[in-house]
PDB file of N, CA and C in Angstrom:
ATOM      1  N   UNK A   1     119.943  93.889 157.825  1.00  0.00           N
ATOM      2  CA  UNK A   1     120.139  92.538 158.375  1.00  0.00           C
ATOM      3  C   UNK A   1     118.912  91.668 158.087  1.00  0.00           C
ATOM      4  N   UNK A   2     119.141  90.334 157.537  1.00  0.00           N
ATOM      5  CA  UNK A   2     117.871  89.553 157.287  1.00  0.00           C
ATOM      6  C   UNK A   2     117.221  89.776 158.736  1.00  0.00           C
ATOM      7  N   UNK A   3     117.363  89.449 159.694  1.00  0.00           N
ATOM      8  CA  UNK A   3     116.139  89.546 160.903  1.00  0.00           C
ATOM      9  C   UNK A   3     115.626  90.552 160.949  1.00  0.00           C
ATOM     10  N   UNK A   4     116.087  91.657 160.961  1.00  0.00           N
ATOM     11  CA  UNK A   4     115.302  93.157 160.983  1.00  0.00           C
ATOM     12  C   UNK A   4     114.391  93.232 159.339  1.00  0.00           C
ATOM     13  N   UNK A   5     115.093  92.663 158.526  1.00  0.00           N
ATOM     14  CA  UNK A   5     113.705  92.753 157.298  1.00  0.00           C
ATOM     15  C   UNK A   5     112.416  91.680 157.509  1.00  0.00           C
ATOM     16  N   UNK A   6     113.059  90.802 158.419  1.00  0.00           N
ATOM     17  CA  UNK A   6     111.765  89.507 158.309  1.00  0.00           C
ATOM     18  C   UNK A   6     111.526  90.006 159.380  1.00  0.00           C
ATOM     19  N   UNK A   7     111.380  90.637 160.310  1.00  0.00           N
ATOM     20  CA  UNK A   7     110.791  91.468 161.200  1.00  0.00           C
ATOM     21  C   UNK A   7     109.568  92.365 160.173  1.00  0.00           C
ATOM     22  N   UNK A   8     110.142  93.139 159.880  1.00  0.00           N
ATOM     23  CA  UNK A   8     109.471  94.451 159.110  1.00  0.00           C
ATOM     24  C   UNK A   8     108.177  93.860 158.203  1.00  0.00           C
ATOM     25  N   UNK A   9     108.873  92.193 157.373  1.00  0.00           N
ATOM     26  CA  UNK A   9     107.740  91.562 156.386  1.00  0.00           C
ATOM     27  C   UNK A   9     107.281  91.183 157.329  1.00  0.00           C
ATOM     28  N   UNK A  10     107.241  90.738 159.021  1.00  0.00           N
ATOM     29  CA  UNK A  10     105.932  89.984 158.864  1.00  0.00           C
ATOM     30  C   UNK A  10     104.995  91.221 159.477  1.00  0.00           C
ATOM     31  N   UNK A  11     105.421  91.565 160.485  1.00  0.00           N
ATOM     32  CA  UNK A  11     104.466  93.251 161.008  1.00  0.00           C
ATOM     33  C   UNK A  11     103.793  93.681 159.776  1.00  0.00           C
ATOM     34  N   UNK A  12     104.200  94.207 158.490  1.00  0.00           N
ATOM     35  CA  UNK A  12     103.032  94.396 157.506  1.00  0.00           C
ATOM     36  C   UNK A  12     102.408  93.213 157.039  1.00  0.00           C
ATOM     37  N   UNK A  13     102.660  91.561 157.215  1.00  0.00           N
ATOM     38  CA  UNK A  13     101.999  90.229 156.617  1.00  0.00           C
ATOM     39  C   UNK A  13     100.736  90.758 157.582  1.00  0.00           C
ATOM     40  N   UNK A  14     101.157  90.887 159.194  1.00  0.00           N
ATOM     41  CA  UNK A  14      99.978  90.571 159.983  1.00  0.00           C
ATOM     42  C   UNK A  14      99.163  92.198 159.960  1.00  0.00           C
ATOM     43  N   UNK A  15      99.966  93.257 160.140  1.00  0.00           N
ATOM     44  CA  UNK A  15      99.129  94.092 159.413  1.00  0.00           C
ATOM     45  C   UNK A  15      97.721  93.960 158.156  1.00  0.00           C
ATOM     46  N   UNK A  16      98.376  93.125 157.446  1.00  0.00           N
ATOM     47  CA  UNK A  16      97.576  92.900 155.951  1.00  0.00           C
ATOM     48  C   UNK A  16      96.469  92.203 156.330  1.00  0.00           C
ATOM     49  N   UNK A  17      96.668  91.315 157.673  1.00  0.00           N
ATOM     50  CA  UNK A  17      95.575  90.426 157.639  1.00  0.00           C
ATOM     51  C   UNK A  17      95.784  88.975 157.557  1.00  0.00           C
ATOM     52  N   UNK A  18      97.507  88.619 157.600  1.00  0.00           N
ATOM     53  CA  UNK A  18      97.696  87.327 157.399  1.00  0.00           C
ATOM     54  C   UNK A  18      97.879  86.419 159.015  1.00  0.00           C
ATOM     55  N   UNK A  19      97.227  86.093 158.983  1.00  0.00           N
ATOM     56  CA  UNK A  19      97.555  85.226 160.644  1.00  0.00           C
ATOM     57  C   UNK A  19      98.707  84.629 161.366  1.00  0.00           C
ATOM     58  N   UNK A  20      99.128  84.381 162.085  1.00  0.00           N
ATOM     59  CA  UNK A  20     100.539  83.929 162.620  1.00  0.00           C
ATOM     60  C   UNK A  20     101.053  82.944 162.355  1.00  0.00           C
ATOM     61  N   UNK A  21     100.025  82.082 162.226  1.00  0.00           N
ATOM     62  CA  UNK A  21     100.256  80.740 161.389  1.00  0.00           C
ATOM     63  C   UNK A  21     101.096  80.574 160.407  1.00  0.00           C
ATOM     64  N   UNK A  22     100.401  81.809 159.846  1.00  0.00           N
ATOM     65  CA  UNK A  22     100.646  81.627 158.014  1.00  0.00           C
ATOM     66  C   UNK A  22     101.735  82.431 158.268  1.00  0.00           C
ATOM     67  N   UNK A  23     102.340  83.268 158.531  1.00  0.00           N
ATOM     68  CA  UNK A  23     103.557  84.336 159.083  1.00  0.00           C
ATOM     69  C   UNK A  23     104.425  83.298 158.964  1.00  0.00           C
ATOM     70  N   UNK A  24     104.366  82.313 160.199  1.00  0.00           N
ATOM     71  CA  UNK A  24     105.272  81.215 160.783  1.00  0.00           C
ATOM     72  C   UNK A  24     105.942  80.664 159.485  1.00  0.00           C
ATOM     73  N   UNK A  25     105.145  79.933 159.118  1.00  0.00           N
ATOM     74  CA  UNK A  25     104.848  78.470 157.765  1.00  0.00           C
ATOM     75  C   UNK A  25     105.931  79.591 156.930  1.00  0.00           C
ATOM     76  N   UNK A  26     105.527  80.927 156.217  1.00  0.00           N
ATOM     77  CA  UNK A  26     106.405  81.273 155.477  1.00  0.00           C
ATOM     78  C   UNK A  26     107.642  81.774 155.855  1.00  0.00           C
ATOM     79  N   UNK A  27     108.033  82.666 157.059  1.00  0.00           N
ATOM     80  CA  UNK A  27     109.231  82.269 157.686  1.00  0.00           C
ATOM     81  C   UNK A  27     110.199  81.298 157.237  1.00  0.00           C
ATOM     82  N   UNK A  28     109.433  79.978 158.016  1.00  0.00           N
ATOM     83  CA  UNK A  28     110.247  78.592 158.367  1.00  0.00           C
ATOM     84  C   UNK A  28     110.277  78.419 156.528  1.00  0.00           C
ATOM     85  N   UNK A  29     109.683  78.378 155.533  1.00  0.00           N
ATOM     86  CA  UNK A  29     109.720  78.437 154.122  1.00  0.00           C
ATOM     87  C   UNK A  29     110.832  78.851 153.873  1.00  0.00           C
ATOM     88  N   UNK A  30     111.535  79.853 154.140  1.00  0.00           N
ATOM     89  CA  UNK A  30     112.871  80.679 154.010  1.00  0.00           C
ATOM     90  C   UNK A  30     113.756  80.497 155.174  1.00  0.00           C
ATOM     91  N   UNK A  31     113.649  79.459 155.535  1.00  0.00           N
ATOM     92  CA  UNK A  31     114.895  78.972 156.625  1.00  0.00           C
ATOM     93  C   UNK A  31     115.237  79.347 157.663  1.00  0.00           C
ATOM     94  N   UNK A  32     114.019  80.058 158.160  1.00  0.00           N
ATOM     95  CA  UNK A  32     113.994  80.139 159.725  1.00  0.00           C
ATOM     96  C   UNK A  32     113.664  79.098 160.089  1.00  0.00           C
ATOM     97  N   UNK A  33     114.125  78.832 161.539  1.00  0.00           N
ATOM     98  CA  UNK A  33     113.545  77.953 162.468  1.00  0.00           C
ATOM     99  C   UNK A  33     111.925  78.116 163.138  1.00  0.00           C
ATOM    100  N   UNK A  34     111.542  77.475 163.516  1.00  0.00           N
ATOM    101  CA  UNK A  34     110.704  77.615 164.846  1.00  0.00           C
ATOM    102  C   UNK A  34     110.516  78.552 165.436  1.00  0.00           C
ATOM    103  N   UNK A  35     111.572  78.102 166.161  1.00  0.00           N
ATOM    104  CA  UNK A  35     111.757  79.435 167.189  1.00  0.00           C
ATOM    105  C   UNK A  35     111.893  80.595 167.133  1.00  0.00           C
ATOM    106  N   UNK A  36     112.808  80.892 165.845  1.00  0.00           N
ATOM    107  CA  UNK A  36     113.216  82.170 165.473  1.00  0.00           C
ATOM    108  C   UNK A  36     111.741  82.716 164.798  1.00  0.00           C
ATOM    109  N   UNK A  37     111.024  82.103 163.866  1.00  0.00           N
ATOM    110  CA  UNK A  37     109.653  82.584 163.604  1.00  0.00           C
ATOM    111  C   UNK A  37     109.006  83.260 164.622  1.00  0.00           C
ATOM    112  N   UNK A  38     108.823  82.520 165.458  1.00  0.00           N
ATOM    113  CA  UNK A  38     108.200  82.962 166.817  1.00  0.00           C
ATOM    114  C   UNK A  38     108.656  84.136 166.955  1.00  0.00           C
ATOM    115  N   UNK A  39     110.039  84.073 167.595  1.00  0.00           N
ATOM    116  CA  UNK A  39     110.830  85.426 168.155  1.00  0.00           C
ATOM    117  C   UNK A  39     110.459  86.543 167.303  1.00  0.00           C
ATOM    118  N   UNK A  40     110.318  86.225 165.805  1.00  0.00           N
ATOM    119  CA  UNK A  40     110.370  87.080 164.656  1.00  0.00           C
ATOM    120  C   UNK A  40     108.847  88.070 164.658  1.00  0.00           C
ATOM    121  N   UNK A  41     108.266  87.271 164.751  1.00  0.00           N
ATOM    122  CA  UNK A  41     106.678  87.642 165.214  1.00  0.00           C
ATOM    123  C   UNK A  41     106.141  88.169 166.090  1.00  0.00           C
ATOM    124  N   UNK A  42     106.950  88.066 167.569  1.00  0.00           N
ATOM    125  CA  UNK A  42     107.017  88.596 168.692  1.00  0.00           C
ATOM    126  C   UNK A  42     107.253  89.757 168.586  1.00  0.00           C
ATOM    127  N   UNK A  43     108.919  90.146 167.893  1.00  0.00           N
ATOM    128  CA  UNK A  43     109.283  91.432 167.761  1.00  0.00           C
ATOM    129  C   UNK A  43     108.787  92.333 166.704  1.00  0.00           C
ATOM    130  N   UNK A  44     107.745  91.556 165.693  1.00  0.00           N
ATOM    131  CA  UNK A  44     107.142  92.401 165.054  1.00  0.00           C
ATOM    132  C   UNK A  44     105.650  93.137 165.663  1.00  0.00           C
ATOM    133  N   UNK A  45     105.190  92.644 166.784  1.00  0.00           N
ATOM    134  CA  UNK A  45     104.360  93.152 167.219  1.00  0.00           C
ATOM    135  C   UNK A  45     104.715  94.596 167.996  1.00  0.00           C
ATOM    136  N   UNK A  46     105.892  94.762 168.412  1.00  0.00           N
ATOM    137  CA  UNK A  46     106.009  95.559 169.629  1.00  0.00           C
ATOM    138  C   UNK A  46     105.860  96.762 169.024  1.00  0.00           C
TER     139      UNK A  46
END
């Protein structure tokens, strides 16, 4: 499912060292929302 892979990319983005910011920005780049970035980022931490 795209959310469970953009889950998975950003947990290794911020793994790598990329900041949330920059997580977000490329997200929303590929047609997430806002919010869903967020959410996306959230659930990649857990």
């Amino acid at each position: 499912e795209d959310r469970t892979a953009a889950i998975s990319w950003a947990k290794a983005a911020i793994d790598a060292g990329e900041s949330e910011e920059s997580v977000s920005m490329q997200l929303q780049s590929t047609g997430w929302s806002a919010s869903q970035s967020k959410a996306i980022i959230d659930l990649s931490k857990r």
